[in-house]
PDB file of N, CA and C in Angstrom:
ATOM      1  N   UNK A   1      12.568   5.975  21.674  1.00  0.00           N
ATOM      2  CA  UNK A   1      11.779   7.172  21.485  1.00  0.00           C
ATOM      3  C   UNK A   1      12.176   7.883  20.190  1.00  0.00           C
ATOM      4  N   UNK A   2      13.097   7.947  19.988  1.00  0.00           N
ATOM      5  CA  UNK A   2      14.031   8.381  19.168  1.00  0.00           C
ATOM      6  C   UNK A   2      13.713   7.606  17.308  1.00  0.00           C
ATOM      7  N   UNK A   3      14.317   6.798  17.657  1.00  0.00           N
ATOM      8  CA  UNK A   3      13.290   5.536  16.892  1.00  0.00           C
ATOM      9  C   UNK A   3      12.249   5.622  16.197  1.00  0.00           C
ATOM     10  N   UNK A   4      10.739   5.453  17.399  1.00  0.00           N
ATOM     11  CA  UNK A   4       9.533   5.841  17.278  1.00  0.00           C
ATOM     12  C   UNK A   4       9.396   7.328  16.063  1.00  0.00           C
ATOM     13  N   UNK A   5       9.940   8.566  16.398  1.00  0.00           N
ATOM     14  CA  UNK A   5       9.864   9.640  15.702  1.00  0.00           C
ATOM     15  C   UNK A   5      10.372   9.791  14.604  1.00  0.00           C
ATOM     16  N   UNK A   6      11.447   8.662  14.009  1.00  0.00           N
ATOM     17  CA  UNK A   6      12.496   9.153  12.737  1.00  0.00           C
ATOM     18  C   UNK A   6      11.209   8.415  12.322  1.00  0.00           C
ATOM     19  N   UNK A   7      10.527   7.055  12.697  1.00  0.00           N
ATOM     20  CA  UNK A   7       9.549   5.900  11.435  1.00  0.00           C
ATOM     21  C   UNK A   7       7.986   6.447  11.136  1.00  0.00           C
ATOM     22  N   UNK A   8       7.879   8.136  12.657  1.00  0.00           N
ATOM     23  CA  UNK A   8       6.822   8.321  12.104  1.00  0.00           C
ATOM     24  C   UNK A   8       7.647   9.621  10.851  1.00  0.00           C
ATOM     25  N   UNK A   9       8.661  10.696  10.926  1.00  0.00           N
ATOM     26  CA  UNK A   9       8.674  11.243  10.128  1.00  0.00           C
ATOM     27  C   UNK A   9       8.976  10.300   8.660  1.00  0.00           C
ATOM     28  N   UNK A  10       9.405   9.100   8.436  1.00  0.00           N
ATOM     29  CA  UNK A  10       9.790   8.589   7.354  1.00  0.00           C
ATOM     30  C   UNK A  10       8.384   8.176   6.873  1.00  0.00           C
ATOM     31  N   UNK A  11       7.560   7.722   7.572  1.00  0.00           N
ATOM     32  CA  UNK A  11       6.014   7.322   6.928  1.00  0.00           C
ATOM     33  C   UNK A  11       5.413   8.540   6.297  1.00  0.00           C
ATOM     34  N   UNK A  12       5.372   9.803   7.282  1.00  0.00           N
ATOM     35  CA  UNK A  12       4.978  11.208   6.370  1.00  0.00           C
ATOM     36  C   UNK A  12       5.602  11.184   5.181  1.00  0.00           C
ATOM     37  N   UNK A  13       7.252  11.285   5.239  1.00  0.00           N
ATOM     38  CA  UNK A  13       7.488  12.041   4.150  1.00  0.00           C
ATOM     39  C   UNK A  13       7.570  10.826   3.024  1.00  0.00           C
ATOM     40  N   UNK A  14       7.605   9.298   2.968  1.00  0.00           N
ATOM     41  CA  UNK A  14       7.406   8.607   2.046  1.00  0.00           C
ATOM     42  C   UNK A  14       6.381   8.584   1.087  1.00  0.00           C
ATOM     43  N   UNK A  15       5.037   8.813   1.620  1.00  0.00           N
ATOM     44  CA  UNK A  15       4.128   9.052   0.466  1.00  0.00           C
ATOM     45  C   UNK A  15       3.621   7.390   0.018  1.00  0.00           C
ATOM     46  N   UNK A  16       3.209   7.255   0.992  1.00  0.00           N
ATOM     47  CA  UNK A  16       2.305   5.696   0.825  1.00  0.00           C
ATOM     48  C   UNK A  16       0.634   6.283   0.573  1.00  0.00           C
ATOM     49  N   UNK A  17       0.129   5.835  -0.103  1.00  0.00           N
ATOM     50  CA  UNK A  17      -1.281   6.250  -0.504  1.00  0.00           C
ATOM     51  C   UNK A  17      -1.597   4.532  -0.949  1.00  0.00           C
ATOM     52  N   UNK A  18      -3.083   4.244  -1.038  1.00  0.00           N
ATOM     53  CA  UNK A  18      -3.424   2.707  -1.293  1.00  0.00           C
ATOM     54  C   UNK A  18      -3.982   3.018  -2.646  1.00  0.00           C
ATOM     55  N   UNK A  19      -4.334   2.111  -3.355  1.00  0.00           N
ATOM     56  CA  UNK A  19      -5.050   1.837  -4.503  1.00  0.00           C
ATOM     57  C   UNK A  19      -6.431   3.075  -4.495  1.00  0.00           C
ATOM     58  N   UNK A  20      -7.119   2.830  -3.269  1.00  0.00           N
ATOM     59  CA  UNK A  20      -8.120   3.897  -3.351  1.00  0.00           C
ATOM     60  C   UNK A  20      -8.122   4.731  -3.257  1.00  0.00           C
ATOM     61  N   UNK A  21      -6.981   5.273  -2.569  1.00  0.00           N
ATOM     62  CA  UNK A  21      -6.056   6.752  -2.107  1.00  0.00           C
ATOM     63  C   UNK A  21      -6.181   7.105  -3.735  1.00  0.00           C
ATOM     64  N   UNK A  22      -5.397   6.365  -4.462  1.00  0.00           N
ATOM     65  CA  UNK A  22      -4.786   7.062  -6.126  1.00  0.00           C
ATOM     66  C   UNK A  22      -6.494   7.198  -6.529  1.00  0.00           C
ATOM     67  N   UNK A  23      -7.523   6.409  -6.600  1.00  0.00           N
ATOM     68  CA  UNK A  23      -8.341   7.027  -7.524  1.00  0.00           C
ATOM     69  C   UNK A  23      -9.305   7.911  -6.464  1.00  0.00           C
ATOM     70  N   UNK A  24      -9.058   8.067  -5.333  1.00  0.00           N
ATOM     71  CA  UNK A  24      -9.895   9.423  -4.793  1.00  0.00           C
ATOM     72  C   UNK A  24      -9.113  10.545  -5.216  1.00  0.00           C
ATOM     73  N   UNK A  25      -7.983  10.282  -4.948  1.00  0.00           N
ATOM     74  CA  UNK A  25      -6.963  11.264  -6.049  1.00  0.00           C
ATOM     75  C   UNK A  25      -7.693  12.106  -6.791  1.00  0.00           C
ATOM     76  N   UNK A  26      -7.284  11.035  -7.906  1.00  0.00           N
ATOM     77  CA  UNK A  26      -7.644  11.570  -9.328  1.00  0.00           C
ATOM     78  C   UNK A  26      -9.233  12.069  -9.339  1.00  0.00           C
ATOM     79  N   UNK A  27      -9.982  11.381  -8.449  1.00  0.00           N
ATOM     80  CA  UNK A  27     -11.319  12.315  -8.370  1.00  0.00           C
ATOM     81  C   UNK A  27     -11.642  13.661  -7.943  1.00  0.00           C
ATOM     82  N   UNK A  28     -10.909  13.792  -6.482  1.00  0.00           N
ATOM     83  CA  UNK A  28     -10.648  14.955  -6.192  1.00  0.00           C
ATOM     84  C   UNK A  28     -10.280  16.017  -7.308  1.00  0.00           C
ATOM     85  N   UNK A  29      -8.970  15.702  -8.186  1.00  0.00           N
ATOM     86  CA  UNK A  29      -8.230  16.773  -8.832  1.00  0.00           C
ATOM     87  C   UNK A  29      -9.359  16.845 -10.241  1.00  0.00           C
ATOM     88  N   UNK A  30      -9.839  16.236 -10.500  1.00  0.00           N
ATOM     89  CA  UNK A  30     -10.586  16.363 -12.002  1.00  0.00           C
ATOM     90  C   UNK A  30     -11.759  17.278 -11.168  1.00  0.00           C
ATOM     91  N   UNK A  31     -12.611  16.864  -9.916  1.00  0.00           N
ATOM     92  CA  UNK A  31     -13.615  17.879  -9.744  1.00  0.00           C
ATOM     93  C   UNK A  31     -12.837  19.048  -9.118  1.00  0.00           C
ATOM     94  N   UNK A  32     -11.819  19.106  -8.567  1.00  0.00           N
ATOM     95  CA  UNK A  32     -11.787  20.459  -8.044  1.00  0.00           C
ATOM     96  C   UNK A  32     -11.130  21.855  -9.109  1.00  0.00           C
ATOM     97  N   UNK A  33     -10.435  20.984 -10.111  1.00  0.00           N
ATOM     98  CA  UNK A  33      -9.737  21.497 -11.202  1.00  0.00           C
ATOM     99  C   UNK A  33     -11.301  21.832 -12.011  1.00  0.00           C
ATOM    100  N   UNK A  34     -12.040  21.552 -12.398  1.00  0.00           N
ATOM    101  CA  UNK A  34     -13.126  21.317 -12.907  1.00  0.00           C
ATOM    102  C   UNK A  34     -14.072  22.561 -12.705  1.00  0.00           C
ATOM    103  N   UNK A  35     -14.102  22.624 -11.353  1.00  0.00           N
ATOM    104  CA  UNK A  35     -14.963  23.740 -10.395  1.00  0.00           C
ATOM    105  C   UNK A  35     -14.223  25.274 -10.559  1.00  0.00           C
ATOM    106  N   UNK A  36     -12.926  25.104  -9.985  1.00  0.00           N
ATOM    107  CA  UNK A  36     -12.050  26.194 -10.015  1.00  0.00           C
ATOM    108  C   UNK A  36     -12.261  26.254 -11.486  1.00  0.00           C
ATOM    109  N   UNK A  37     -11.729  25.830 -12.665  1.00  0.00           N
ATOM    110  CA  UNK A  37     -12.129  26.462 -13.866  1.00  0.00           C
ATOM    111  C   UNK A  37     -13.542  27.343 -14.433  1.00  0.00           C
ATOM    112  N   UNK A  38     -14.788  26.301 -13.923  1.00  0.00           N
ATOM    113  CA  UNK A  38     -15.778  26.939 -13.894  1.00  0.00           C
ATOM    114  C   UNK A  38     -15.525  28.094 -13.621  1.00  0.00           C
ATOM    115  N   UNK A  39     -15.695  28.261 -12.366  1.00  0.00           N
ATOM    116  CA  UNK A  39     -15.569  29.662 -11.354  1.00  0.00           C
ATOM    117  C   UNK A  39     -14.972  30.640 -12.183  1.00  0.00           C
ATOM    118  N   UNK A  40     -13.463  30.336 -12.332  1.00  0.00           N
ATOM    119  CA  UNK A  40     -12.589  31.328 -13.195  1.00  0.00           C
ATOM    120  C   UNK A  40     -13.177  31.864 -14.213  1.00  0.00           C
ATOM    121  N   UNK A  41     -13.843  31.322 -15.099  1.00  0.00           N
ATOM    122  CA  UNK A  41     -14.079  31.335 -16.456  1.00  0.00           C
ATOM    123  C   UNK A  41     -15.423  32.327 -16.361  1.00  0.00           C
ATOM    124  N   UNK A  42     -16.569  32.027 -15.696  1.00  0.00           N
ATOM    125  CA  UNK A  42     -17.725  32.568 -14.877  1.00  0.00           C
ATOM    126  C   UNK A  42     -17.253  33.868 -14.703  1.00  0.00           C
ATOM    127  N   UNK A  43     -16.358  33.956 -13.218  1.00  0.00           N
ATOM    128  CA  UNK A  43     -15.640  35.616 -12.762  1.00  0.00           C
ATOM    129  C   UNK A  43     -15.361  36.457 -14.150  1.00  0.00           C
ATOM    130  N   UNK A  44     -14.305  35.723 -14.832  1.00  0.00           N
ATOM    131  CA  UNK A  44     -13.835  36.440 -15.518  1.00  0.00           C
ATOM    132  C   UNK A  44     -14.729  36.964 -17.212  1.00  0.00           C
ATOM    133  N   UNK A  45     -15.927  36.598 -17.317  1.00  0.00           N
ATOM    134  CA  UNK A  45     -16.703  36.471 -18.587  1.00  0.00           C
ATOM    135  C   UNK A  45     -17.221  37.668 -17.960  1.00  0.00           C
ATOM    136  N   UNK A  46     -18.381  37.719 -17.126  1.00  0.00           N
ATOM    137  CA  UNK A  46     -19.001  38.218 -16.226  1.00  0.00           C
ATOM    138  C   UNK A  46     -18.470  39.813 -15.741  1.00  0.00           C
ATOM    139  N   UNK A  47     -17.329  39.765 -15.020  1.00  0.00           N
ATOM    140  CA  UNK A  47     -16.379  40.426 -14.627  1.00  0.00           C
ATOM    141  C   UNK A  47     -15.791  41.435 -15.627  1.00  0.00           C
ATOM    142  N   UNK A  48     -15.392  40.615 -16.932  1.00  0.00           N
ATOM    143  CA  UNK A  48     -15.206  41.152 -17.913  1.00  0.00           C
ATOM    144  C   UNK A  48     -13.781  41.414 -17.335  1.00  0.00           C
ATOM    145  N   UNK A  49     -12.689  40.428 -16.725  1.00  0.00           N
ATOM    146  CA  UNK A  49     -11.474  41.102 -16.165  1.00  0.00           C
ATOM    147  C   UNK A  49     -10.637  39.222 -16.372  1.00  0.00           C
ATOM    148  N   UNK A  50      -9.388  39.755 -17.467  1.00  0.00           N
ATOM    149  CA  UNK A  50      -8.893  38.425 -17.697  1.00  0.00           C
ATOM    150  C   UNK A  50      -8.298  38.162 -16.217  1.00  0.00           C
ATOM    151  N   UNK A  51      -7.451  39.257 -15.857  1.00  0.00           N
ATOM    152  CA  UNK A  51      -6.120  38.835 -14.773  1.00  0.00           C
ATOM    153  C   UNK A  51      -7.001  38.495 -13.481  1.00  0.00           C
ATOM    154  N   UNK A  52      -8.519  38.622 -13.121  1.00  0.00           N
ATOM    155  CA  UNK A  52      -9.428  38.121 -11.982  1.00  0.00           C
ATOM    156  C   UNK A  52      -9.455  36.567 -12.652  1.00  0.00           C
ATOM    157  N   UNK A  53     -10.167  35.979 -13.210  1.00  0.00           N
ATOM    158  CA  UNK A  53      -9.727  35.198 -14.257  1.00  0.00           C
ATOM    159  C   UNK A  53      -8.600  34.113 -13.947  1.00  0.00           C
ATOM    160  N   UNK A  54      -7.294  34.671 -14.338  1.00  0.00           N
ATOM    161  CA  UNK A  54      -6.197  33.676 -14.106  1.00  0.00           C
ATOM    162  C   UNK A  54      -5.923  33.998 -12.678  1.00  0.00           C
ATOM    163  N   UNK A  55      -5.549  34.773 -11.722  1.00  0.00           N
ATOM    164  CA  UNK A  55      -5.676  35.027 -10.191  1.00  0.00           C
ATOM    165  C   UNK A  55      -6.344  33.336  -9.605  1.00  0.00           C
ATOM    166  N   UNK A  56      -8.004  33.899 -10.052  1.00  0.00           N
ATOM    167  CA  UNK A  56      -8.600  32.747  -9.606  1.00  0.00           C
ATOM    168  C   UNK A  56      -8.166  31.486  -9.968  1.00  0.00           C
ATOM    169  N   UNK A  57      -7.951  30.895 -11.075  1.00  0.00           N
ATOM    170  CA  UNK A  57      -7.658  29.696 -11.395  1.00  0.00           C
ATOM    171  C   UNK A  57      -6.636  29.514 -11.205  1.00  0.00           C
ATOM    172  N   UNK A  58      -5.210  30.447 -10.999  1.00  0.00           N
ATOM    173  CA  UNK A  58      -3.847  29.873 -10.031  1.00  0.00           C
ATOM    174  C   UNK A  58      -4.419  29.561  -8.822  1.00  0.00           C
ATOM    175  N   UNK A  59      -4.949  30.082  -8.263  1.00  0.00           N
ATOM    176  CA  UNK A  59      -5.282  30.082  -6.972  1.00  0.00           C
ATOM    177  C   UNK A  59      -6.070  28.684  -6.528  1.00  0.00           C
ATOM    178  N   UNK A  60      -7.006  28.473  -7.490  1.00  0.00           N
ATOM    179  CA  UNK A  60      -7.500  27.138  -7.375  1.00  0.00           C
ATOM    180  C   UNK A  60      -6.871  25.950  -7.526  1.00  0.00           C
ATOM    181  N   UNK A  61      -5.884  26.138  -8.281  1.00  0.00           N
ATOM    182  CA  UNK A  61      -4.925  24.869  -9.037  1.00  0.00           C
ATOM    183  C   UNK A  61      -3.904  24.796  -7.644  1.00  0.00           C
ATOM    184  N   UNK A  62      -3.062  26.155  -7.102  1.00  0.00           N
ATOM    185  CA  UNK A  62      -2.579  25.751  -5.955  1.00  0.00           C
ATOM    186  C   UNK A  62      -3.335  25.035  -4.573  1.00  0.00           C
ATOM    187  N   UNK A  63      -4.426  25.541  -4.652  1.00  0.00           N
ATOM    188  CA  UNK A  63      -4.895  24.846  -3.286  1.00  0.00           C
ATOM    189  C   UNK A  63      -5.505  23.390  -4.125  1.00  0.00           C
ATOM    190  N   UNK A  64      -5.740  22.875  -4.725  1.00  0.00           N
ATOM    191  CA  UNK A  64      -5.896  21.709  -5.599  1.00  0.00           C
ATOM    192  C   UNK A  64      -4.914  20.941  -5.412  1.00  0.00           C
ATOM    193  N   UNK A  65      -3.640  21.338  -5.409  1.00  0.00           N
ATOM    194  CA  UNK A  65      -2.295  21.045  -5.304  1.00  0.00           C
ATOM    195  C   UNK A  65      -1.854  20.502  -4.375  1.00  0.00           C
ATOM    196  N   UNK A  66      -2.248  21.694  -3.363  1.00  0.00           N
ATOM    197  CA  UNK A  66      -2.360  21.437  -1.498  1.00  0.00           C
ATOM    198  C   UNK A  66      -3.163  19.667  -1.259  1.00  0.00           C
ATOM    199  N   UNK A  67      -4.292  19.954  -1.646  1.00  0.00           N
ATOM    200  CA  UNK A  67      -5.134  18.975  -1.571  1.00  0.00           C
ATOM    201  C   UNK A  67      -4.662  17.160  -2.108  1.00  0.00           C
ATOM    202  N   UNK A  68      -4.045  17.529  -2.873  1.00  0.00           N
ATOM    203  CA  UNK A  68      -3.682  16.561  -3.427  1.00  0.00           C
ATOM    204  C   UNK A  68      -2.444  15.803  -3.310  1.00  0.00           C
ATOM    205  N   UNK A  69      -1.152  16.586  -3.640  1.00  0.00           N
ATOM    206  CA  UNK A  69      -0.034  16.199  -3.713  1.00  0.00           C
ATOM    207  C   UNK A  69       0.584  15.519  -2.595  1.00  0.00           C
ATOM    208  N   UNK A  70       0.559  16.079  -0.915  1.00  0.00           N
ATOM    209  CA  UNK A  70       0.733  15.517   0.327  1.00  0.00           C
ATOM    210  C   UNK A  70      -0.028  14.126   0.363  1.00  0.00           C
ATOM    211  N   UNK A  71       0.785  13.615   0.902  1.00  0.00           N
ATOM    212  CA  UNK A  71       0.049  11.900   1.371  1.00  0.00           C
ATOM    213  C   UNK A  71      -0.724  12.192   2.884  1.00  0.00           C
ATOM    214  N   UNK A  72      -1.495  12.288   2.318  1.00  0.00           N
ATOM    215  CA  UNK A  72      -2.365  13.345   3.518  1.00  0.00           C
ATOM    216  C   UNK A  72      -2.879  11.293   4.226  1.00  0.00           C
ATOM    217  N   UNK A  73      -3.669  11.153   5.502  1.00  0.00           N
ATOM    218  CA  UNK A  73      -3.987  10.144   5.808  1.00  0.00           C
ATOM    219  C   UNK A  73      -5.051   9.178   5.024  1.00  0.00           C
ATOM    220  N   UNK A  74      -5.975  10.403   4.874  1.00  0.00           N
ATOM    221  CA  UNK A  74      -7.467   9.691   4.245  1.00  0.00           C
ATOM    222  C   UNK A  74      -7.049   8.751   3.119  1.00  0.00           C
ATOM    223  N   UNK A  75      -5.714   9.249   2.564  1.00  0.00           N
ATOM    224  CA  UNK A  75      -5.495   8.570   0.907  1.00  0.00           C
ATOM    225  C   UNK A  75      -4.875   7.096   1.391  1.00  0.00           C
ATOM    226  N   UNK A  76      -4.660   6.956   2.775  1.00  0.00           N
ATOM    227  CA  UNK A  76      -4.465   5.281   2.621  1.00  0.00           C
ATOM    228  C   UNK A  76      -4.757   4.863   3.919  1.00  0.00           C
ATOM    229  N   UNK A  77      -6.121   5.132   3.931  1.00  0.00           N
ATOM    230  CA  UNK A  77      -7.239   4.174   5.106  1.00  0.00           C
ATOM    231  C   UNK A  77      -7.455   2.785   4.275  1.00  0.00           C
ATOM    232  N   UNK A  78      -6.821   1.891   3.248  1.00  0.00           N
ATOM    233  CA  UNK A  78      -7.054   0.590   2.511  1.00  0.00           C
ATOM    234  C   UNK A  78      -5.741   0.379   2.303  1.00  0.00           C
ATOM    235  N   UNK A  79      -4.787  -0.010   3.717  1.00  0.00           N
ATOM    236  CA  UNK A  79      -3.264  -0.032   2.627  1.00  0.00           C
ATOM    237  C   UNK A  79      -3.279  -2.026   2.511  1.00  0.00           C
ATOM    238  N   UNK A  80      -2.428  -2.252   1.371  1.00  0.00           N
ATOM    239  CA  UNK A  80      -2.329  -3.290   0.812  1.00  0.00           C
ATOM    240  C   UNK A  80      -1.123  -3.825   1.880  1.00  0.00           C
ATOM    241  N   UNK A  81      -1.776  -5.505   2.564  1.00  0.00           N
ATOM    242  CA  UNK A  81      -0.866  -5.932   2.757  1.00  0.00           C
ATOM    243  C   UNK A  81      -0.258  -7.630   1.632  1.00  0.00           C
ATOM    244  N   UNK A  82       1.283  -6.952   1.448  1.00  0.00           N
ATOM    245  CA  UNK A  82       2.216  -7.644   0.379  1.00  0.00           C
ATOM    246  C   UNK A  82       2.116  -9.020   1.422  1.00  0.00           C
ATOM    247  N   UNK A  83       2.623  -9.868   0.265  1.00  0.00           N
ATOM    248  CA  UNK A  83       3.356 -11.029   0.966  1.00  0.00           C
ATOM    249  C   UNK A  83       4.731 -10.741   1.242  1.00  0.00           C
ATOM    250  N   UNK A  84       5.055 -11.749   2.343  1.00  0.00           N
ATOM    251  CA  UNK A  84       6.341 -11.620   2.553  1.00  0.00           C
ATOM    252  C   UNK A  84       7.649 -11.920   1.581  1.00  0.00           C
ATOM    253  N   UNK A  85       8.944 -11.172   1.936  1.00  0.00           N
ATOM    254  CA  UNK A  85      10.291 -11.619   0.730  1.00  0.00           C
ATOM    255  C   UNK A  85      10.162 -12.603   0.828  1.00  0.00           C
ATOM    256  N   UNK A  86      10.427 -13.319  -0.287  1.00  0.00           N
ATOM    257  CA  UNK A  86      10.821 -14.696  -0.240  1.00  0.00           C
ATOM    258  C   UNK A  86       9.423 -15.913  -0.291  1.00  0.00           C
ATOM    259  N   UNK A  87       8.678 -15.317  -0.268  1.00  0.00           N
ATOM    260  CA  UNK A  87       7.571 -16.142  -0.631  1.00  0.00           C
ATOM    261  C   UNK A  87       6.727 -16.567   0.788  1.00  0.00           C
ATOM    262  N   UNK A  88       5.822 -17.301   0.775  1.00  0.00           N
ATOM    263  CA  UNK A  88       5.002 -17.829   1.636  1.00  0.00           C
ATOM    264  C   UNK A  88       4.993 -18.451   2.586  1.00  0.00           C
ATOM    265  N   UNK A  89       4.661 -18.441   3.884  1.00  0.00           N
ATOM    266  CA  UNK A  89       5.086 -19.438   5.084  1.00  0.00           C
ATOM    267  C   UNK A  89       4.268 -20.796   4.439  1.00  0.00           C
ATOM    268  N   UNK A  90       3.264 -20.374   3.480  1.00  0.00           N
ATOM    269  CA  UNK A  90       2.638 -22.306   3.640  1.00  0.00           C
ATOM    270  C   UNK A  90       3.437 -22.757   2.465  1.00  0.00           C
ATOM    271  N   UNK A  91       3.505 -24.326   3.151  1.00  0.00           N
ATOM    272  CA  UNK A  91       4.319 -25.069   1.984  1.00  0.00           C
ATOM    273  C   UNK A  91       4.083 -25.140   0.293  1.00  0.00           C
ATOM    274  N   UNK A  92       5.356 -25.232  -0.305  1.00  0.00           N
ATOM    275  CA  UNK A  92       4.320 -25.204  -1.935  1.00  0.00           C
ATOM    276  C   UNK A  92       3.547 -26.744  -2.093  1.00  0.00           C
ATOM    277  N   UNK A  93       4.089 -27.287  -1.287  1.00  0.00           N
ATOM    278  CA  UNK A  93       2.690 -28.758  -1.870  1.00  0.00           C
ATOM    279  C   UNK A  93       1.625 -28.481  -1.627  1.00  0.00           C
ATOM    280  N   UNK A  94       0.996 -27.391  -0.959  1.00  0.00           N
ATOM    281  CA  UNK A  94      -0.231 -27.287  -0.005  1.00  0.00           C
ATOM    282  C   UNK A  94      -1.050 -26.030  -0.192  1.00  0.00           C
ATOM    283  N   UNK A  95      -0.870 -25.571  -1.166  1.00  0.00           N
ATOM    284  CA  UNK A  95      -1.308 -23.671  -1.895  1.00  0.00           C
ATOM    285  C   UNK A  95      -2.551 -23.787  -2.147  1.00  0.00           C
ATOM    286  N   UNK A  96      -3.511 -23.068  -1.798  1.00  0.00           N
ATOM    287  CA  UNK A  96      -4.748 -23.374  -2.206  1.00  0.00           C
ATOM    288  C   UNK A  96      -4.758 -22.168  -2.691  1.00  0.00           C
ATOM    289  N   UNK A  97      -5.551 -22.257  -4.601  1.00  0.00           N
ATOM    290  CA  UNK A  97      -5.781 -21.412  -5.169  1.00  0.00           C
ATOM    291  C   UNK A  97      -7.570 -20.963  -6.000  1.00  0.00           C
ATOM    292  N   UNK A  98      -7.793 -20.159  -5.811  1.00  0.00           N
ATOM    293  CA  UNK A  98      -8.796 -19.438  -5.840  1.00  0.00           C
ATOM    294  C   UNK A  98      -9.193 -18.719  -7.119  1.00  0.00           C
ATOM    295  N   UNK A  99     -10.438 -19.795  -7.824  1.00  0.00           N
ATOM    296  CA  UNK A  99     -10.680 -19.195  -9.512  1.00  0.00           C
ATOM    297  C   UNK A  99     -12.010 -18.900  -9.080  1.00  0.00           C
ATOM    298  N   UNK A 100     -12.792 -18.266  -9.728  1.00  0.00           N
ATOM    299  CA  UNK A 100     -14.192 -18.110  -9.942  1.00  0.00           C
ATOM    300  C   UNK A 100     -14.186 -18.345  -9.159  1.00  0.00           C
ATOM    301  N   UNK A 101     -14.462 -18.328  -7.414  1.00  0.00           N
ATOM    302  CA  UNK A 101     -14.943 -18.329  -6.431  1.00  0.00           C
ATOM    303  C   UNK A 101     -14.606 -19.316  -6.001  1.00  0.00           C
ATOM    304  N   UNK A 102     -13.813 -20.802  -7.000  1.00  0.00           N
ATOM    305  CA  UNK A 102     -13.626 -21.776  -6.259  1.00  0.00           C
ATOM    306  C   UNK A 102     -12.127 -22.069  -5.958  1.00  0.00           C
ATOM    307  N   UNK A 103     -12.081 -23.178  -5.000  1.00  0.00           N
ATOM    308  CA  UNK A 103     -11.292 -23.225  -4.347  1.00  0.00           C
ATOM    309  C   UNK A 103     -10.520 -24.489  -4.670  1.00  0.00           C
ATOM    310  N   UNK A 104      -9.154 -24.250  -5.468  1.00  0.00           N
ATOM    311  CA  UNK A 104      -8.731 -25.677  -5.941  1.00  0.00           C
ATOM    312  C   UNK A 104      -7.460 -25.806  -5.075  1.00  0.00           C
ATOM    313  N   UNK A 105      -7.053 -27.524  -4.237  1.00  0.00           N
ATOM    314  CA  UNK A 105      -5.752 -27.153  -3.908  1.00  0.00           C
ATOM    315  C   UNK A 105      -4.710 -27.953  -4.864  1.00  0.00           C
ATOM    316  N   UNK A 106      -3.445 -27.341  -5.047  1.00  0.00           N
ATOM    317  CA  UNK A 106      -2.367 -27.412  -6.138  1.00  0.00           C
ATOM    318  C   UNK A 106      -1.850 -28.408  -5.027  1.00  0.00           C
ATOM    319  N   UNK A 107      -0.893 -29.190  -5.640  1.00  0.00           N
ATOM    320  CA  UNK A 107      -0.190 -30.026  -5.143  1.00  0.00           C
ATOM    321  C   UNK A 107       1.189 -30.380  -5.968  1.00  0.00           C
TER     322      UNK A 107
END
């Protein structure tokens, strides 16, 4: 039981995200950084008030932050499975390798 709880807190706090995790990432933070600037820039033209202005755009960049930085789940619904240490259970005389769609076996 004990066990069970240290491998789920070590999976939280490790920070595994997949390949698609990193570029929803980076999508997320370019539009939300993007928006929050808008906004800021908008309030504060408008507003005619710098410190509404930077308020807003800390404010956006932290919850941007929020959003992002945690290995939240969604960022690795595609996790990569590695091969094993040490190489492959199938023999090396017997590797079948895969070009352009085809299928050659090495020997």
């Amino acid at each position: 039981m004990a066990d069970q709880l240290l491998e789920q807190i070590r999976d939280a706090v490790d920070g595994q995200i997949d390949f698609q995790g990193q570029k929803l990432a980076d999508i997320l933070a370019t539009v939300l950084l993007s928006i929050v600037g808008a906004i800021s820039f908008l309030a504060g033209f408008f507003l005619q008030d710098i410190a509404l202005a930077l308020k807003i755009g800390l404010g956006g960049t932290a919850l941007t932050f929020l959003v992002i930085v945690p290995p939240w789940p969604f960022f690795n619904r595609h996790p990569v499975n590695w091969l094993p240490v040490g190489g492959s259970t199938i023999p090396s005389s017997h590797q079948n390798l895969v070009i352009d769609e085809k299928t050659l076996v090495e020997r």
